[in-house]
C-alpha atoms as a PDB file:
ATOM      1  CA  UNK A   1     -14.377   2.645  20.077  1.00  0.00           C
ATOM      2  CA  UNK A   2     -18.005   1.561  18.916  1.00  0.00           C
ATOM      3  CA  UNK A   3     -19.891   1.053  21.921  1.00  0.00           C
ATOM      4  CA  UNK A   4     -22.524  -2.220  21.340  1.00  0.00           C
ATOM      5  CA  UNK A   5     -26.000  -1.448  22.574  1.00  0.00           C
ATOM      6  CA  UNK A   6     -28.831  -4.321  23.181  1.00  0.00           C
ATOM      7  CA  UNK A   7     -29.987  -3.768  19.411  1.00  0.00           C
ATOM      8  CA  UNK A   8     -26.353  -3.978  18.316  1.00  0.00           C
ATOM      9  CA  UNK A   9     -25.473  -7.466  20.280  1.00  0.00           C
ATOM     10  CA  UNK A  10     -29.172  -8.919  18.224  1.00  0.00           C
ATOM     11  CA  UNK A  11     -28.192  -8.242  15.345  1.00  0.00           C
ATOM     12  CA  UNK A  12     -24.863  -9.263  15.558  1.00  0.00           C
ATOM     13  CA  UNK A  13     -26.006 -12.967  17.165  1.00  0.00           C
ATOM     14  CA  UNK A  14     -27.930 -13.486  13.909  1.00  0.00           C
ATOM     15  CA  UNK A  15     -24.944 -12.203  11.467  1.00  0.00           C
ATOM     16  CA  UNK A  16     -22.460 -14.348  13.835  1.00  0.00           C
ATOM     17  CA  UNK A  17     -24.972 -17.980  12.559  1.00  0.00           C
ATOM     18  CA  UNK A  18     -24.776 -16.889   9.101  1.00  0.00           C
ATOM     19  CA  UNK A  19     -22.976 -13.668   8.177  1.00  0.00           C
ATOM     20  CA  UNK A  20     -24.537 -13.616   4.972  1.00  0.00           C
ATOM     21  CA  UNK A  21     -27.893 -12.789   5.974  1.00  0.00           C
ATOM     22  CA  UNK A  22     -30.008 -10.363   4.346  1.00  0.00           C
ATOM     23  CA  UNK A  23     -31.432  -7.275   5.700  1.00  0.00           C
ATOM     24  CA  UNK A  24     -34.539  -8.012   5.446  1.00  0.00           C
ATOM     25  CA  UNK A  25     -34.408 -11.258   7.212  1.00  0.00           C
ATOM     26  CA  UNK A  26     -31.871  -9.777   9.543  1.00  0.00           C
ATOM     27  CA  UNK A  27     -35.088  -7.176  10.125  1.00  0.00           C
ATOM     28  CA  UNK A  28     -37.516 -10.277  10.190  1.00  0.00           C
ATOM     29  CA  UNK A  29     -35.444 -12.074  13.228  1.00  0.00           C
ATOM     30  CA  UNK A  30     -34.801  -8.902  15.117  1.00  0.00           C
ATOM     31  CA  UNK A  31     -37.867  -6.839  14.442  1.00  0.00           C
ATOM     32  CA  UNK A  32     -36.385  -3.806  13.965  1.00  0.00           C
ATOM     33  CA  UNK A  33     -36.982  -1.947  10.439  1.00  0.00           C
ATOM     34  CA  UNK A  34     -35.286  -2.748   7.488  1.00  0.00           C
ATOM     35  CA  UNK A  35     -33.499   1.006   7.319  1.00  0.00           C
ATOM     36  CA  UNK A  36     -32.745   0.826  11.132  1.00  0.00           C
ATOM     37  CA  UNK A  37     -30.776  -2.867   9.920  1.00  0.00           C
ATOM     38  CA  UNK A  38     -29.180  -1.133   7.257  1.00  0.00           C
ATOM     39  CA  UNK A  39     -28.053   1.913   9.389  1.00  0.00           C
ATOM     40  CA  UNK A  40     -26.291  -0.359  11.900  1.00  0.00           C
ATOM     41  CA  UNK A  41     -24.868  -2.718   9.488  1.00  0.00           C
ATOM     42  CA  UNK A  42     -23.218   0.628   7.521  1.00  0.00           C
ATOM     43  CA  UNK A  43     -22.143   1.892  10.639  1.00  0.00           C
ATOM     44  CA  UNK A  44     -20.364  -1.618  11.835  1.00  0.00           C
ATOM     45  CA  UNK A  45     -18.348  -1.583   8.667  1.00  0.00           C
ATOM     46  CA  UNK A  46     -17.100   2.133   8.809  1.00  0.00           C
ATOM     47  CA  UNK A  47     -16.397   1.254  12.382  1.00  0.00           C
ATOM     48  CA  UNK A  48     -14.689  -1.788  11.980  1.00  0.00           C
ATOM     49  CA  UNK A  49     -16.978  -3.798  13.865  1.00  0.00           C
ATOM     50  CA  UNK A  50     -17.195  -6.643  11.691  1.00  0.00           C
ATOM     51  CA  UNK A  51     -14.101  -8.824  10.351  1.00  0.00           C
ATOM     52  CA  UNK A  52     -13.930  -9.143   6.945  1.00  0.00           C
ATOM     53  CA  UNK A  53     -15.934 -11.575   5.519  1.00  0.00           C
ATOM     54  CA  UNK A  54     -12.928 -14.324   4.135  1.00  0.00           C
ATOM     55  CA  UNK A  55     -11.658 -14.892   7.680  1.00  0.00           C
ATOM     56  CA  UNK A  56     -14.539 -16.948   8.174  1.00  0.00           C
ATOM     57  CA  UNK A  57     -12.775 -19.476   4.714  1.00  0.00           C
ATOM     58  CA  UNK A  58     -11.269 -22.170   7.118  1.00  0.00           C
ATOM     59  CA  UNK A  59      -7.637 -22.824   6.113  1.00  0.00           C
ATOM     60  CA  UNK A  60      -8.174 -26.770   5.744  1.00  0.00           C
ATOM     61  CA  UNK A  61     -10.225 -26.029   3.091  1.00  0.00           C
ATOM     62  CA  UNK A  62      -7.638 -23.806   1.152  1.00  0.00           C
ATOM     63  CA  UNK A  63      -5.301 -26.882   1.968  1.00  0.00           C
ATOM     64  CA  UNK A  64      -3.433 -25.367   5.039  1.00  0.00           C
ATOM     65  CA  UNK A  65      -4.052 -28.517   7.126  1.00  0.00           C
ATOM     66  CA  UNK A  66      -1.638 -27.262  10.007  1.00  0.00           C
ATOM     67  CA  UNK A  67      -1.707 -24.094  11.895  1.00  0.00           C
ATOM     68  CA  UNK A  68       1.490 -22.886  14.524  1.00  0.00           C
ATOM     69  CA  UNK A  69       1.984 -19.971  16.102  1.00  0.00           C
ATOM     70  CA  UNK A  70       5.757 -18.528  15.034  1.00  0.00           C
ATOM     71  CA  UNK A  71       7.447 -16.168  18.188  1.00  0.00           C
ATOM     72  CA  UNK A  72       9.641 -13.912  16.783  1.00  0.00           C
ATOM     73  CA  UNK A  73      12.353 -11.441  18.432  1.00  0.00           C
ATOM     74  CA  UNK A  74      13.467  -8.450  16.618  1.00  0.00           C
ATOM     75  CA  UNK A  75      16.002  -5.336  16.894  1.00  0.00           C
ATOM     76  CA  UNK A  76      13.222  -2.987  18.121  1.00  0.00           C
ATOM     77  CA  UNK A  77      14.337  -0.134  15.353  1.00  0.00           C
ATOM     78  CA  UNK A  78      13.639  -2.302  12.571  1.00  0.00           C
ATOM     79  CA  UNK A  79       9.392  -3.148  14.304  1.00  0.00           C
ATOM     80  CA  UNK A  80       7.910  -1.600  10.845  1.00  0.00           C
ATOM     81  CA  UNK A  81      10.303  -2.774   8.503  1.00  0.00           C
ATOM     82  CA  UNK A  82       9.506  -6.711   9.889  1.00  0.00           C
ATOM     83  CA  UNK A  83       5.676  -6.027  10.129  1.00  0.00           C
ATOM     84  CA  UNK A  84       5.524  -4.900   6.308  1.00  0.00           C
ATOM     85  CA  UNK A  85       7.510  -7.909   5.226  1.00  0.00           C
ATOM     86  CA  UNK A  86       4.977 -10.302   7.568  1.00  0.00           C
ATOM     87  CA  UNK A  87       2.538  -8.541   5.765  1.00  0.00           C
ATOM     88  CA  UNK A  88       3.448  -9.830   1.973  1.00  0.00           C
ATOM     89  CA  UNK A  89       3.580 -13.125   3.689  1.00  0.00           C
ATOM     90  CA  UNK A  90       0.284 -15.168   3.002  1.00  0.00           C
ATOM     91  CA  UNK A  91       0.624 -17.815   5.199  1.00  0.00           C
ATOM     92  CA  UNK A  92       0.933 -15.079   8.183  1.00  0.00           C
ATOM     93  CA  UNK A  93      -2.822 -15.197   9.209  1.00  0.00           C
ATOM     94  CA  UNK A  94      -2.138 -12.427  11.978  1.00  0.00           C
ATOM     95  CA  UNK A  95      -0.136 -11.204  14.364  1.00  0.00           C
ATOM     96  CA  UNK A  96       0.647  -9.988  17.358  1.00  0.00           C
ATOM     97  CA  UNK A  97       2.626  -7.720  19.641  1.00  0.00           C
ATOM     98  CA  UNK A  98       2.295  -8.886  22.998  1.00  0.00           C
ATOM     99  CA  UNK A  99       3.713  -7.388  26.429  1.00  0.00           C
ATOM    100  CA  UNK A 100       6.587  -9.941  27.861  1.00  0.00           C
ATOM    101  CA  UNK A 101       9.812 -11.080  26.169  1.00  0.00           C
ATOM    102  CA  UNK A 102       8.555 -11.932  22.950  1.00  0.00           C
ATOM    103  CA  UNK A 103       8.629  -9.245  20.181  1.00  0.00           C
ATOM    104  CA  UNK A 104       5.704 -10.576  18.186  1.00  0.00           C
ATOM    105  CA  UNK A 105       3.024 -13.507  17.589  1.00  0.00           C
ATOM    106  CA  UNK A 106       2.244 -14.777  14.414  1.00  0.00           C
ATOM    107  CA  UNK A 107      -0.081 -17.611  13.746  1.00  0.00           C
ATOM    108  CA  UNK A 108       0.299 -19.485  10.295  1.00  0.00           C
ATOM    109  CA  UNK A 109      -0.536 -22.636   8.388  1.00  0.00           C
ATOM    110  CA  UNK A 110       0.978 -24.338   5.889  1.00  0.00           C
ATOM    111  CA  UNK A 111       0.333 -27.446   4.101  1.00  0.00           C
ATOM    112  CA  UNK A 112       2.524 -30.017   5.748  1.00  0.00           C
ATOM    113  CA  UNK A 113       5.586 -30.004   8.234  1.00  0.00           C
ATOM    114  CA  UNK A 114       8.035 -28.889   5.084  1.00  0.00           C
ATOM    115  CA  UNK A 115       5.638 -26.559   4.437  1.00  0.00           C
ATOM    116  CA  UNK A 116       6.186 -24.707   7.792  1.00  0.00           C
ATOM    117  CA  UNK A 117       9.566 -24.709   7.847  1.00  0.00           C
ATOM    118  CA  UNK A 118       9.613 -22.707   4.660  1.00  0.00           C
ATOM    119  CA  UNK A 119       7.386 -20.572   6.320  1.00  0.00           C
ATOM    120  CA  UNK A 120       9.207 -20.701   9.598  1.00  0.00           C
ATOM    121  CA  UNK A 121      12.500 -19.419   7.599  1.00  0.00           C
ATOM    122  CA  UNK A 122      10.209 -17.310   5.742  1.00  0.00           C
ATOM    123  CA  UNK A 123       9.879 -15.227   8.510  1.00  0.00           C
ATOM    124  CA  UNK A 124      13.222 -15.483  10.153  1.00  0.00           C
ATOM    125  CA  UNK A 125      14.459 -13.769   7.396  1.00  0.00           C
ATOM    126  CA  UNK A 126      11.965 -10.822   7.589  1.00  0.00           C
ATOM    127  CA  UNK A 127      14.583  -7.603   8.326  1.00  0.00           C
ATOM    128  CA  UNK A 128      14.720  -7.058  11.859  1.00  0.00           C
ATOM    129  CA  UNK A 129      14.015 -10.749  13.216  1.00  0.00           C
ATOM    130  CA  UNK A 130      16.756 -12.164  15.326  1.00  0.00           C
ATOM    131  CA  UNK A 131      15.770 -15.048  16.300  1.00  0.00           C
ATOM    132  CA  UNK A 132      11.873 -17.613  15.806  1.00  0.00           C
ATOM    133  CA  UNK A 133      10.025 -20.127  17.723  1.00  0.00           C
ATOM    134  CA  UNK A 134       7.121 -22.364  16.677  1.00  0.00           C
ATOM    135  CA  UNK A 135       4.821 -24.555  18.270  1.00  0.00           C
ATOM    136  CA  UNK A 136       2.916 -26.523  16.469  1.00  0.00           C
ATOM    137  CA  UNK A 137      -1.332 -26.797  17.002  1.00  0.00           C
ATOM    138  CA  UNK A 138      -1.854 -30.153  17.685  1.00  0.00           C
ATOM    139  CA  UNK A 139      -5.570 -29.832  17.293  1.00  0.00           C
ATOM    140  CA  UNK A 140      -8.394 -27.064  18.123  1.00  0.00           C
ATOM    141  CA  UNK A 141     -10.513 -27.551  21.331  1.00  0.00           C
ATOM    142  CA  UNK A 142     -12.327 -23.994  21.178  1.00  0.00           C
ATOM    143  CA  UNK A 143     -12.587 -22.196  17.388  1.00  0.00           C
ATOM    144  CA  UNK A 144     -12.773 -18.610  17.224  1.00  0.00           C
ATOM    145  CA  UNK A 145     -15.671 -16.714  18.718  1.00  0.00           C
ATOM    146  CA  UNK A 146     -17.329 -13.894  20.066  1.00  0.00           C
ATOM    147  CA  UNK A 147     -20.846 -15.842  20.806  1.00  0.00           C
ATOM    148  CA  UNK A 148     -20.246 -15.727  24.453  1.00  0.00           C
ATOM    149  CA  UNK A 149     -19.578 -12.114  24.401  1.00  0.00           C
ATOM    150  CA  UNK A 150     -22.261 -10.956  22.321  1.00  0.00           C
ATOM    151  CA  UNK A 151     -24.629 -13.111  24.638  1.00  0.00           C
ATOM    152  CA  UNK A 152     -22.385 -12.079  27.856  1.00  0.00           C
ATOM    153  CA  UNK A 153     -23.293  -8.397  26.831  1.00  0.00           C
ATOM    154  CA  UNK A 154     -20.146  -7.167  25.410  1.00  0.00           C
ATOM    155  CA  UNK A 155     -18.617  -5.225  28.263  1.00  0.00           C
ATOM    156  CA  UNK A 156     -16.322  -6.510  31.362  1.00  0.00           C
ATOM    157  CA  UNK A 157     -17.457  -9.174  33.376  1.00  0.00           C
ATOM    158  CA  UNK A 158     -18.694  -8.080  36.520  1.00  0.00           C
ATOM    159  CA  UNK A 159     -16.357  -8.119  39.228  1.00  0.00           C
ATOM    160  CA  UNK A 160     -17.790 -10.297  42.680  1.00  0.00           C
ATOM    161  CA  UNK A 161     -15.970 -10.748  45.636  1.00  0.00           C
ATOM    162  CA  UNK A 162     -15.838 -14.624  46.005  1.00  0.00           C
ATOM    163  CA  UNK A 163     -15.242 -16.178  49.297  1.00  0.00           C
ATOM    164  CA  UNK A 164     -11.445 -17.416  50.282  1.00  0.00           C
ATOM    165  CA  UNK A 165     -10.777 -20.870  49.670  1.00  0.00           C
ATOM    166  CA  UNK A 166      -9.828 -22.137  53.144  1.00  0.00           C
END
């Protein structure tokens, strides 16, 4: 994995206000050199350091008012089969396979509560999945980001012994 160096977190606080910045005002802000800028920014994408550029389209305005996050189960010998047909779903922003009892994570959006269920069903009937779950997002209280860690310095928090709580 890409380790991110001082230089690296800079230029990636500018990009993260307004990812379509040029490189030479990307150069301006930082003051490094235009072909230093351009290095890094090649080497982020063949890296995969930077999402791709549409993730940052909020759904709303696509007219996917309502996001939910679908838990799935699934016989464990059909994993790629399900994955491939999440895939060729477009509502299926992303998902997840996380460690506990659930199989995998999906969040989606849809239009409108009838326009989840389809979704919902969607993926229940994905080969593999046994049985769904969705919650519903109410509202957002914290967007996506990676601010904080860019500013943080992009590597594990520092571990400090903390007095007990007596």
């Amino acid at each position: 994995m890409y380790q991110l160096d001082e230089t690296d977190r800079r230029l990636l606080l500018e990009l993260d206000q307004d990812p379509r910045m040029t490189v030479l005002l990307l150069a301006q802000r930082t003051g490094l050199a235009r072909g230093t800028v351009q290095a890094r920014l090649e080497r982020y994408r063949t890296e995969g350091v930077l999402r791709l550029g549409s993730t940052m389209v909020p759904p709303a305005a696509l007219g996917y008012g309502l996001h939910a996050t679908v838990s799935a189960e699934l016989d464990q010998h059909q994993l790629d089969e399900a994955v491939e047909a999440l895939r060729r779903i477009p509502e299926v922003l992303e998902c997840h396979a996380p460690a506990g009892d659930i199989d995998l994570l999906c969040r989606v959006v849809a239009r409108d509560p009838d326009d989840l269920y389809r979704v919902a069903e969607e993926i229940r009937l994905c080969p593999g999945i046994t049985r769904t779950s969705t919650s519903v997002y109410l509202r957002e209280v914290i967007g996506y980001r990676v601010r904080p860690l860019l500013r943080h310095g992009g590597g594990p928090r520092a571990r400090t012994r903390r007095a007990p709580v007596r």
